[in-house]
C-alpha atoms as a PDB file:
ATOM      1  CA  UNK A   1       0.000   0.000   0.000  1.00  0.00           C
ATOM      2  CA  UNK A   2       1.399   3.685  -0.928  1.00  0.00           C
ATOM      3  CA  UNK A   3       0.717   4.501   3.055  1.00  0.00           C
ATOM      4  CA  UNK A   4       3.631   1.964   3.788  1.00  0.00           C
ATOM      5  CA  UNK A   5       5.627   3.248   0.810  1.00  0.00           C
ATOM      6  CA  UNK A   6       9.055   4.000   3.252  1.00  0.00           C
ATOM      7  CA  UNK A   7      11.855   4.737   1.774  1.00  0.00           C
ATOM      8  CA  UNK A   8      14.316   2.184   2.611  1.00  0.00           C
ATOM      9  CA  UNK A   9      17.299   5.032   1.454  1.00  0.00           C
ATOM     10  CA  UNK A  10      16.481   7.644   4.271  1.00  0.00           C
ATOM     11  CA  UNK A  11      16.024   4.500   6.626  1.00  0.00           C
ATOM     12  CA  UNK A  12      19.791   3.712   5.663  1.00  0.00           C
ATOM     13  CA  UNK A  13      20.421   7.368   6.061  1.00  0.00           C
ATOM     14  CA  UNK A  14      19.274   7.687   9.560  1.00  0.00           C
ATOM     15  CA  UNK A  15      20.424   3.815  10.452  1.00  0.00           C
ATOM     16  CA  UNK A  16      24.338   4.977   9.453  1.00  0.00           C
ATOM     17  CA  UNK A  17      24.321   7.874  12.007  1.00  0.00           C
ATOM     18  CA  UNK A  18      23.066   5.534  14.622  1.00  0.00           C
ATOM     19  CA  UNK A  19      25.419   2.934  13.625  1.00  0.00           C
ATOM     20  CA  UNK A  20      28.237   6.039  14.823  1.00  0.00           C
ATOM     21  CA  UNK A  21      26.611   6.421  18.353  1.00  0.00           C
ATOM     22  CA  UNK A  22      29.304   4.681  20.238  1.00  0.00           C
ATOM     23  CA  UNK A  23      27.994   4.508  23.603  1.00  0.00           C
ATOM     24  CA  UNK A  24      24.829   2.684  22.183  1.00  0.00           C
ATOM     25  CA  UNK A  25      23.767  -0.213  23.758  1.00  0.00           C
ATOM     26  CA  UNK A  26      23.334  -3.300  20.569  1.00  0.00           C
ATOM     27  CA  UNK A  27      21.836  -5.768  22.906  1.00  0.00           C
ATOM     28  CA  UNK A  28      18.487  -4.362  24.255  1.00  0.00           C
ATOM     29  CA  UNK A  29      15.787  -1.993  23.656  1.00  0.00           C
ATOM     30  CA  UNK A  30      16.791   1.566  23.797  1.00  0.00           C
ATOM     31  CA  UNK A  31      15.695   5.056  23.124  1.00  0.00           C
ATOM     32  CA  UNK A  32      17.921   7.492  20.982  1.00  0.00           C
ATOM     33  CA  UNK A  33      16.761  11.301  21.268  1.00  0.00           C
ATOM     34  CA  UNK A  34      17.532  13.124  17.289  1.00  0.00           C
ATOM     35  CA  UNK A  35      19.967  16.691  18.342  1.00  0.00           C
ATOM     36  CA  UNK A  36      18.940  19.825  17.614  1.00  0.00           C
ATOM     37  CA  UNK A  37      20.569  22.110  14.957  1.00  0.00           C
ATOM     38  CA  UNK A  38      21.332  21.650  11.435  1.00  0.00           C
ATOM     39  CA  UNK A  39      23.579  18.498  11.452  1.00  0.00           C
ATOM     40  CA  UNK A  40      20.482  16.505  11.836  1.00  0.00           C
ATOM     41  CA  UNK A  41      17.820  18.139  10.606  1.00  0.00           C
ATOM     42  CA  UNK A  42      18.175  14.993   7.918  1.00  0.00           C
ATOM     43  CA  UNK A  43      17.316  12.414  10.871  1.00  0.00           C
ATOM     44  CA  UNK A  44      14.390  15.260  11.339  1.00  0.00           C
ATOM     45  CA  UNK A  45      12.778  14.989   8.282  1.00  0.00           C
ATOM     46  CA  UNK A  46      13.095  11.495   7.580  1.00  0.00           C
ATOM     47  CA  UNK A  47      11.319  10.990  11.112  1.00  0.00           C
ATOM     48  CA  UNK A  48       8.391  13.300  10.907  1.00  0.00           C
ATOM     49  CA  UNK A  49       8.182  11.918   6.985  1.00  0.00           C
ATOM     50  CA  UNK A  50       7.651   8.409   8.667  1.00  0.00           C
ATOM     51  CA  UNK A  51       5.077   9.693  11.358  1.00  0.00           C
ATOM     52  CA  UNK A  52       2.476  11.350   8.178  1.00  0.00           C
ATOM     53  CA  UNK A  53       2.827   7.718   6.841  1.00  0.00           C
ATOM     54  CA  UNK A  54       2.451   5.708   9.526  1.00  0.00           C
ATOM     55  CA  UNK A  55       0.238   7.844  12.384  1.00  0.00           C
ATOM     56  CA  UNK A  56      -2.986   8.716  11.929  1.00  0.00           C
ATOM     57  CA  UNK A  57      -2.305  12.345  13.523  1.00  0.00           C
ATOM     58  CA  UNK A  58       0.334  12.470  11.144  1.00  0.00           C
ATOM     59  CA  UNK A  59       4.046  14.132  11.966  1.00  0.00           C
ATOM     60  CA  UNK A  60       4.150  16.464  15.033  1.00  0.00           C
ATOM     61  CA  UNK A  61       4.491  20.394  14.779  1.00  0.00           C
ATOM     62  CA  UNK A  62       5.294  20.903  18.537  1.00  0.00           C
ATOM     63  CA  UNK A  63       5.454  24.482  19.443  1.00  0.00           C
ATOM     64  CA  UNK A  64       7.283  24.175  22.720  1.00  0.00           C
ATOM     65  CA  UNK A  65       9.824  21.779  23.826  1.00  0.00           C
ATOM     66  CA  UNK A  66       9.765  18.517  21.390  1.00  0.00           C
ATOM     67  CA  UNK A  67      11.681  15.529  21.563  1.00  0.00           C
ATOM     68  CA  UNK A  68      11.947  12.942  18.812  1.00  0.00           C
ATOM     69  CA  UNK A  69      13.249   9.550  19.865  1.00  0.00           C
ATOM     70  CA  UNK A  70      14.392   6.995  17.784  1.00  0.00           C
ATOM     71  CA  UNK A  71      13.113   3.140  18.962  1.00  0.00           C
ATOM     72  CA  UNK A  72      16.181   1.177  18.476  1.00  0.00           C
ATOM     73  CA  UNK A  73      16.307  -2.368  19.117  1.00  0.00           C
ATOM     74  CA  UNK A  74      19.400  -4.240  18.743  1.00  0.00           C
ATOM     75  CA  UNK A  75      20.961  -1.190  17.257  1.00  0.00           C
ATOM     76  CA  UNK A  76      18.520  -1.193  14.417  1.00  0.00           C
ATOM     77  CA  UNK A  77      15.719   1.358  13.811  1.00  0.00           C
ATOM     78  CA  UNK A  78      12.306   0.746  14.188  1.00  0.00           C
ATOM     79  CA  UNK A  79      10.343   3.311  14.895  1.00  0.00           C
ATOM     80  CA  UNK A  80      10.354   6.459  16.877  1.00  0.00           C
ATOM     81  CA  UNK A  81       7.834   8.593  20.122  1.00  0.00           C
ATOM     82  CA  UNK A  82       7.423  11.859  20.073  1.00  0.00           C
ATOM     83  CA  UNK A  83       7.239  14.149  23.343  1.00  0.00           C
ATOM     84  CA  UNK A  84       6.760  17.515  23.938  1.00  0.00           C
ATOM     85  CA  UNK A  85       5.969  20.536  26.226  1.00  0.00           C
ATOM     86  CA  UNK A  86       1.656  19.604  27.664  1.00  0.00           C
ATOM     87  CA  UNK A  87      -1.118  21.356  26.956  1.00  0.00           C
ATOM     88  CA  UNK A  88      -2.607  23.533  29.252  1.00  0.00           C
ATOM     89  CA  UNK A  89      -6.138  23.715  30.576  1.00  0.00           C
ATOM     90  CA  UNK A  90      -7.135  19.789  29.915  1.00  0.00           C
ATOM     91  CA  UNK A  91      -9.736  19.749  32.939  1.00  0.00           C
ATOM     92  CA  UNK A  92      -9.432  16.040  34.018  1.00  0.00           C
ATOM     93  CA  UNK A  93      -5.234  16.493  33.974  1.00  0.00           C
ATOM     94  CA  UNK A  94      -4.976  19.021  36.277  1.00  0.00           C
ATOM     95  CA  UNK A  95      -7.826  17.542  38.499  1.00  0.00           C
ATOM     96  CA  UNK A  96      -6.305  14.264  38.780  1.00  0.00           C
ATOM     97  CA  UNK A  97      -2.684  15.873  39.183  1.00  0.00           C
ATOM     98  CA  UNK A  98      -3.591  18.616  41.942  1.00  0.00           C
ATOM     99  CA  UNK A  99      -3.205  21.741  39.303  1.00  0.00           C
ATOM    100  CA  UNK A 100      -6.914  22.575  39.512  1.00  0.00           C
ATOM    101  CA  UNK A 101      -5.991  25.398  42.910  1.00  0.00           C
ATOM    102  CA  UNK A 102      -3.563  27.296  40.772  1.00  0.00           C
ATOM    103  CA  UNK A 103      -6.333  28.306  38.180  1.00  0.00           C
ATOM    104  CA  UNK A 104      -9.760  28.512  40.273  1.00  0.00           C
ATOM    105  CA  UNK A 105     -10.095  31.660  42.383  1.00  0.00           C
ATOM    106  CA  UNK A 106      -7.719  33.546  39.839  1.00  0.00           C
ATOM    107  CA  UNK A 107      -9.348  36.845  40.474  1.00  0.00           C
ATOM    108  CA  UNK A 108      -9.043  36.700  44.254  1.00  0.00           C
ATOM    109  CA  UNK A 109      -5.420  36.982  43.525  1.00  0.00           C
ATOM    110  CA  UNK A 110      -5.716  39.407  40.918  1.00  0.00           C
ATOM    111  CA  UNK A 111      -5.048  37.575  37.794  1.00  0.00           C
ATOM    112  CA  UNK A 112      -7.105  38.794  34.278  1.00  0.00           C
ATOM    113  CA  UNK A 113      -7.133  35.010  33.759  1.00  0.00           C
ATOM    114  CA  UNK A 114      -6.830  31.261  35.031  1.00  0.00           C
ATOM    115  CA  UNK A 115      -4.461  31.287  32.228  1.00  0.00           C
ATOM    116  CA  UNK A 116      -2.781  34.632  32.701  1.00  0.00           C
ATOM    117  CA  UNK A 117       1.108  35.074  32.063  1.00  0.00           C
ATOM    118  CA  UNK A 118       1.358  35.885  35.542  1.00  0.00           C
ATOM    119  CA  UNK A 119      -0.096  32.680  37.169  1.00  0.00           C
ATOM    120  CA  UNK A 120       3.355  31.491  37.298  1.00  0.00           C
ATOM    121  CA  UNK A 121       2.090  28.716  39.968  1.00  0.00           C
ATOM    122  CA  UNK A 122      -0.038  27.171  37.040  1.00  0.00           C
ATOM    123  CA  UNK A 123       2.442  27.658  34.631  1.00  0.00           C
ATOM    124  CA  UNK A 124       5.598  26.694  36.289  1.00  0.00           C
ATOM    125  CA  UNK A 125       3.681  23.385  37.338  1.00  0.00           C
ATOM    126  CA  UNK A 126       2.886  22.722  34.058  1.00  0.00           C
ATOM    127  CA  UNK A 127       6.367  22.488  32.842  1.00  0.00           C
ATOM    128  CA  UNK A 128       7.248  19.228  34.932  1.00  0.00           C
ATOM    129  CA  UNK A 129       4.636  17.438  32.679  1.00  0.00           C
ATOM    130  CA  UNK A 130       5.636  15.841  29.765  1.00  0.00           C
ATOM    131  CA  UNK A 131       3.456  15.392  26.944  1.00  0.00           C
ATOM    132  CA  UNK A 132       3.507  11.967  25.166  1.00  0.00           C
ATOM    133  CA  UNK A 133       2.774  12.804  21.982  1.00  0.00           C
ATOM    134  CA  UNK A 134       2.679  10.232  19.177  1.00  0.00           C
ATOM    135  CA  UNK A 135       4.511   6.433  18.426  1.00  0.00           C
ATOM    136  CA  UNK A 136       4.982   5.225  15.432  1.00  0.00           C
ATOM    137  CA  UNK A 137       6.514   1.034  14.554  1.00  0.00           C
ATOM    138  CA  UNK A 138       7.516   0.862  10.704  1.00  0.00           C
ATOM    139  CA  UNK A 139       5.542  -2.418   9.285  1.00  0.00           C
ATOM    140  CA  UNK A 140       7.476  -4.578   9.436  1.00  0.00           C
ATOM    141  CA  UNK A 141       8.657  -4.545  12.768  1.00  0.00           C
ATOM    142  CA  UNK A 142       4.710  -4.649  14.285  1.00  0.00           C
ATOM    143  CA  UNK A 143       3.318  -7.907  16.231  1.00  0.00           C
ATOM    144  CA  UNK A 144       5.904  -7.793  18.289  1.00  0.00           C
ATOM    145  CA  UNK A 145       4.823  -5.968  21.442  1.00  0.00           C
ATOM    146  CA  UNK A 146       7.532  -3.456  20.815  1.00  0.00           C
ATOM    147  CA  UNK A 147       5.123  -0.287  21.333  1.00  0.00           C
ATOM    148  CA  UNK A 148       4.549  -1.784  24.892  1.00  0.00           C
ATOM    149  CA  UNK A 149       8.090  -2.049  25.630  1.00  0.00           C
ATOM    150  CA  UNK A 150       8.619   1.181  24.080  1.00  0.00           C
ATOM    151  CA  UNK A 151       6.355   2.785  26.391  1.00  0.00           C
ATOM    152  CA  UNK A 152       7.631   0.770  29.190  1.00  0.00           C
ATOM    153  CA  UNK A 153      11.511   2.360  29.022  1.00  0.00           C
ATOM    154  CA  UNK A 154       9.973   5.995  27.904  1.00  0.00           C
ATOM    155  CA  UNK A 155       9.480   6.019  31.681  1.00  0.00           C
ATOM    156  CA  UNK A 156      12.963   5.631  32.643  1.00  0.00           C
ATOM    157  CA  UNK A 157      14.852   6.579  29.922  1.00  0.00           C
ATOM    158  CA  UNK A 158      12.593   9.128  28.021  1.00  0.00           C
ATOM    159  CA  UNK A 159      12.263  10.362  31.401  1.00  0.00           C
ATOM    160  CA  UNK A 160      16.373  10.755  31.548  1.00  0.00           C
ATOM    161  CA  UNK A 161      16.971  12.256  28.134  1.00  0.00           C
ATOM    162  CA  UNK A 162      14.079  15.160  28.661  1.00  0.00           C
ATOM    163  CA  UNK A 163      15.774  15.900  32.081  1.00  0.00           C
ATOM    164  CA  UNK A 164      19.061  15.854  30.845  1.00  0.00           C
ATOM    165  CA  UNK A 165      17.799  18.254  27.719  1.00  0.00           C
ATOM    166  CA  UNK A 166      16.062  20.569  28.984  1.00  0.00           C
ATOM    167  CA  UNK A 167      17.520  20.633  32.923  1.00  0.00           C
ATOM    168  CA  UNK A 168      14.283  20.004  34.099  1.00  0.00           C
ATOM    169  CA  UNK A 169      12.624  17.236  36.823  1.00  0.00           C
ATOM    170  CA  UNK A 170       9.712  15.389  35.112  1.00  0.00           C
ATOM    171  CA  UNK A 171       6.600  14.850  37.736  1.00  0.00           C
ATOM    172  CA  UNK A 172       4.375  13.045  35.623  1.00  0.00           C
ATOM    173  CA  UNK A 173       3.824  12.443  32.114  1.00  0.00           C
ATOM    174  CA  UNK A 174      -0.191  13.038  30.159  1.00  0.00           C
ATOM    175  CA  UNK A 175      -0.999  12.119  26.912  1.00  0.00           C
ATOM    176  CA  UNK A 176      -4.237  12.821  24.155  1.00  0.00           C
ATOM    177  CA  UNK A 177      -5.284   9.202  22.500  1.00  0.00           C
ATOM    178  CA  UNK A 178      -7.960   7.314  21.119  1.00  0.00           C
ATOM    179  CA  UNK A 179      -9.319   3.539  22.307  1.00  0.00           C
ATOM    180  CA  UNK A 180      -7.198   1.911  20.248  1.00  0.00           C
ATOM    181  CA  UNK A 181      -4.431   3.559  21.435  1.00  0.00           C
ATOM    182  CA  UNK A 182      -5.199   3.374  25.126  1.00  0.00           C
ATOM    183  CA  UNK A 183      -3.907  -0.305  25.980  1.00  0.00           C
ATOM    184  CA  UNK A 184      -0.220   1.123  25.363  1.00  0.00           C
ATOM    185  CA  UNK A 185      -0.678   3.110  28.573  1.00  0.00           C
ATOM    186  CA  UNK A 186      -3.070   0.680  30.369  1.00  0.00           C
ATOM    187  CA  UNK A 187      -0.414  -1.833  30.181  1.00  0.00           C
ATOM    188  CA  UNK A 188       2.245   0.604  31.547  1.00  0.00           C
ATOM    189  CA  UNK A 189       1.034   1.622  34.758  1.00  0.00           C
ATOM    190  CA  UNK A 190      -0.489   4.744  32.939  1.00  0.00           C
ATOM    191  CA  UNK A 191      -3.977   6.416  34.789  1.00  0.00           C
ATOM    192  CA  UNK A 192      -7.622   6.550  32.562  1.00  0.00           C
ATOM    193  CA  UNK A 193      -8.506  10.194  34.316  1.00  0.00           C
ATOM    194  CA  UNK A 194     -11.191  11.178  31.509  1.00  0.00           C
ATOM    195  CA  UNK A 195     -11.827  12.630  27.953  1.00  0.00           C
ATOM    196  CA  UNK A 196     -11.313  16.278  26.541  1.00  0.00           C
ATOM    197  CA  UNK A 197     -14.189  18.791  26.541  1.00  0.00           C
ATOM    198  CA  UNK A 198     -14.210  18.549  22.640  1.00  0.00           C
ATOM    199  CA  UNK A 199     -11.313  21.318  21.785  1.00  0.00           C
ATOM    200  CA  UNK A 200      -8.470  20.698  19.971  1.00  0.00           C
ATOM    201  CA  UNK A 201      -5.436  22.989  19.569  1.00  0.00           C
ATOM    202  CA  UNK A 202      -5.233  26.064  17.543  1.00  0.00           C
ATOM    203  CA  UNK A 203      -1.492  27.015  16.366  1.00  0.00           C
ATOM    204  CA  UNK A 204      -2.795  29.626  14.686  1.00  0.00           C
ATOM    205  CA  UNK A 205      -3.879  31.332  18.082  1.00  0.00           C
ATOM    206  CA  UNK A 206      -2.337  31.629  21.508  1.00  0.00           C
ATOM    207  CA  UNK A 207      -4.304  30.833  24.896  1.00  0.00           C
ATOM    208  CA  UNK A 208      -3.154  33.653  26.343  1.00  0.00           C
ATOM    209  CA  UNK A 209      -1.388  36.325  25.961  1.00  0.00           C
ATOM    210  CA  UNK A 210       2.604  35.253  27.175  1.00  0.00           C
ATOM    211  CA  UNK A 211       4.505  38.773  27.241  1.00  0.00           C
ATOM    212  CA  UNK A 212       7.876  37.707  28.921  1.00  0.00           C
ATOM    213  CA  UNK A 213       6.845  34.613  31.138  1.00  0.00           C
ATOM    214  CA  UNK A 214       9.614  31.715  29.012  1.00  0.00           C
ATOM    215  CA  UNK A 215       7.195  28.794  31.045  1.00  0.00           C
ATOM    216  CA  UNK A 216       4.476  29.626  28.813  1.00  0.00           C
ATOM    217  CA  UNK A 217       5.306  27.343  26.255  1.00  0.00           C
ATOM    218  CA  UNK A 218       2.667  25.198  24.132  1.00  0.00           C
ATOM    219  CA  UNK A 219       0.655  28.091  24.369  1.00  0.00           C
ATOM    220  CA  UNK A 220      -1.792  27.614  21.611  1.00  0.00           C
ATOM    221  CA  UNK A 221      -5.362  28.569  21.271  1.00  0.00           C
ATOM    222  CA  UNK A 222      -8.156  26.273  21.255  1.00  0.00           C
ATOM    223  CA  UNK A 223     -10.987  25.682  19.075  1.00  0.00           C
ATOM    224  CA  UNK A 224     -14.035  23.438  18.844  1.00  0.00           C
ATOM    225  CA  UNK A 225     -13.023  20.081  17.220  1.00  0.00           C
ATOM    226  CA  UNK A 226     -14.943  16.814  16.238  1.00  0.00           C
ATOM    227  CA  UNK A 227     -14.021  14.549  18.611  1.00  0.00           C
ATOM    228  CA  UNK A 228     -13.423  14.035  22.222  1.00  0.00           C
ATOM    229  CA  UNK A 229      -9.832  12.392  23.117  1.00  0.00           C
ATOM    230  CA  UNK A 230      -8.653  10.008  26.122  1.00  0.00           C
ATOM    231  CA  UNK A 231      -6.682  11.363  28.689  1.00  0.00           C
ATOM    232  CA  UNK A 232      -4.005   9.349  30.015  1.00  0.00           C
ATOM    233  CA  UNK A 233      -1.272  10.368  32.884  1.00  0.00           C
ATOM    234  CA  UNK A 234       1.673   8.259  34.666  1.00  0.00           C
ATOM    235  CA  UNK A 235       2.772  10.119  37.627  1.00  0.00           C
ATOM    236  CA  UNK A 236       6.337  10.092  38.202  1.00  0.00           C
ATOM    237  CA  UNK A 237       7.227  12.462  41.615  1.00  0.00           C
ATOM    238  CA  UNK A 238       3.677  14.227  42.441  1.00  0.00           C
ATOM    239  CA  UNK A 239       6.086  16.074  45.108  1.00  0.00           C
ATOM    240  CA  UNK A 240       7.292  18.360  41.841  1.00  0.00           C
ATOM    241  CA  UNK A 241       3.198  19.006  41.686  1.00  0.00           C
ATOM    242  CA  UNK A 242       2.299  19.509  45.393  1.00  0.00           C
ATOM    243  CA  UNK A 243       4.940  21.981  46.714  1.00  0.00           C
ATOM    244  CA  UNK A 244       3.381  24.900  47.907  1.00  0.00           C
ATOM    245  CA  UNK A 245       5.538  27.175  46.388  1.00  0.00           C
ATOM    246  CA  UNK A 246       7.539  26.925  43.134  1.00  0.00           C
ATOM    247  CA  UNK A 247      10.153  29.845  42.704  1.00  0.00           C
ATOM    248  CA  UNK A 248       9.813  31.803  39.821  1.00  0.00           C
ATOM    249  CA  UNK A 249      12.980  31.512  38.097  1.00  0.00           C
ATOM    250  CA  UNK A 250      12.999  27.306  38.122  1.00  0.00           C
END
């Protein structure tokens, strides 16, 4: 089928850079994050040209942090998850993960907004939660249970490679899916808290307005969409959540 037409070239492309990674493990299951700049903008393309193949929510336009890591098993690719900075206001999230205080009784402490640049509580917060955002297997690798186990080491060592990034603890990670999707997370320890209200995201618009504030990241606008999606979250250190007080400047 043309939806499965990969090109086997870019694969080879991509596979001879990861054949350089030294320090890479050959004998288990391990996640490889793509760098940033220009070097490997290559490895870039060839990934998010996979994901519009092989994902029905196609390749992933992250405004925000974004992470794209390679699936590698026994130093070979086969396939690739995507995470990113979270949305914000997703009701059921920030009910089931204690966030719901920092946006209700906003105008007691004089914000315009729940989602006002200067509800740094809300924002800040919302930083330590990491957005899974898509996983993709190439064909011929599928059958094998290796989206389970994919998911199973994004908790340890997805969780590493975002801290190491972007200098930053991970409290929990959340994640938009469908039913078929949902026994990925079910069979990693991952939380059912809910569906969306029926919004999806916007690019084209911000939430709110972000001035200065560098937490407000993801900060796209909403707008009525045509389905409602399942919300999924793994807690990882609810302490990062449940301080009282997070300094400004973290």
């Amino acid at each position: 089928m043309t939806k499965y037409c990969i090109s086997e070239q870019k694969v080879a492309t991509v596979q001879k850079w990861i054949d350089s990674v030294a320090h890479l493990r050959r004998d288990r299951l391990v996640l490889v994050p793509i760098p940033v700049g220009p070097n490997f903008r290559f490895a870039r393309a060839a990934f998010d040209e996979y994901l519009d193949l092989l994902h029905y929510a196609g390749s992933c336009r992250r405004v925000g942090r974004c992470m794209r890591l390679l699936i590698v098993e026994a130093g070979k690719w086969v396939g690739g998850i995507v995470i990113g900075s979270t949305f914000p206001n997703i009701d059921v999230r920030d009910s089931a993960l204690g966030l719901k205080p920092y946006v209700c009784g906003y105008k007691a402490r004089n914000l315009r907004s729940p989602w006002a640049r200067e509800n740094w509580e809300y924002w800040n917060r919302l930083q330590k939660i990491v957005n899974h955002a898509r996983t993709f297997v190439f064909p011929k690798h599928q059958g094998r249970g290796l989206g389970v186990r994919s998911h199973r080491i994004l908790l340890t060592q997805g969780r590493m490679l975002w801290e190491e990034r972007y200098d930053e603890k991970v409290a929990a990670f959340d994640t938009l899916c469908d039913a078929k999707d949902s026994s990925l997370f079910l069979l990693n320890g991952w939380s059912y808290v809910g569906r969306t209200a029926g919004f999806e995201s916007d690019p084209s618009q911000k939430l709110a307005s972000s001035g200065n504030n560098p937490l407000m990241r993801n900060n796209v606008g909403l707008k009525r969409g045509r389905r409602q999606w399942e919300v999924w979250i793994r807690t990882i250190d609810a302490t990062l959540l449940n301080n009282k007080r997070i300094p400004r400047n973290q």
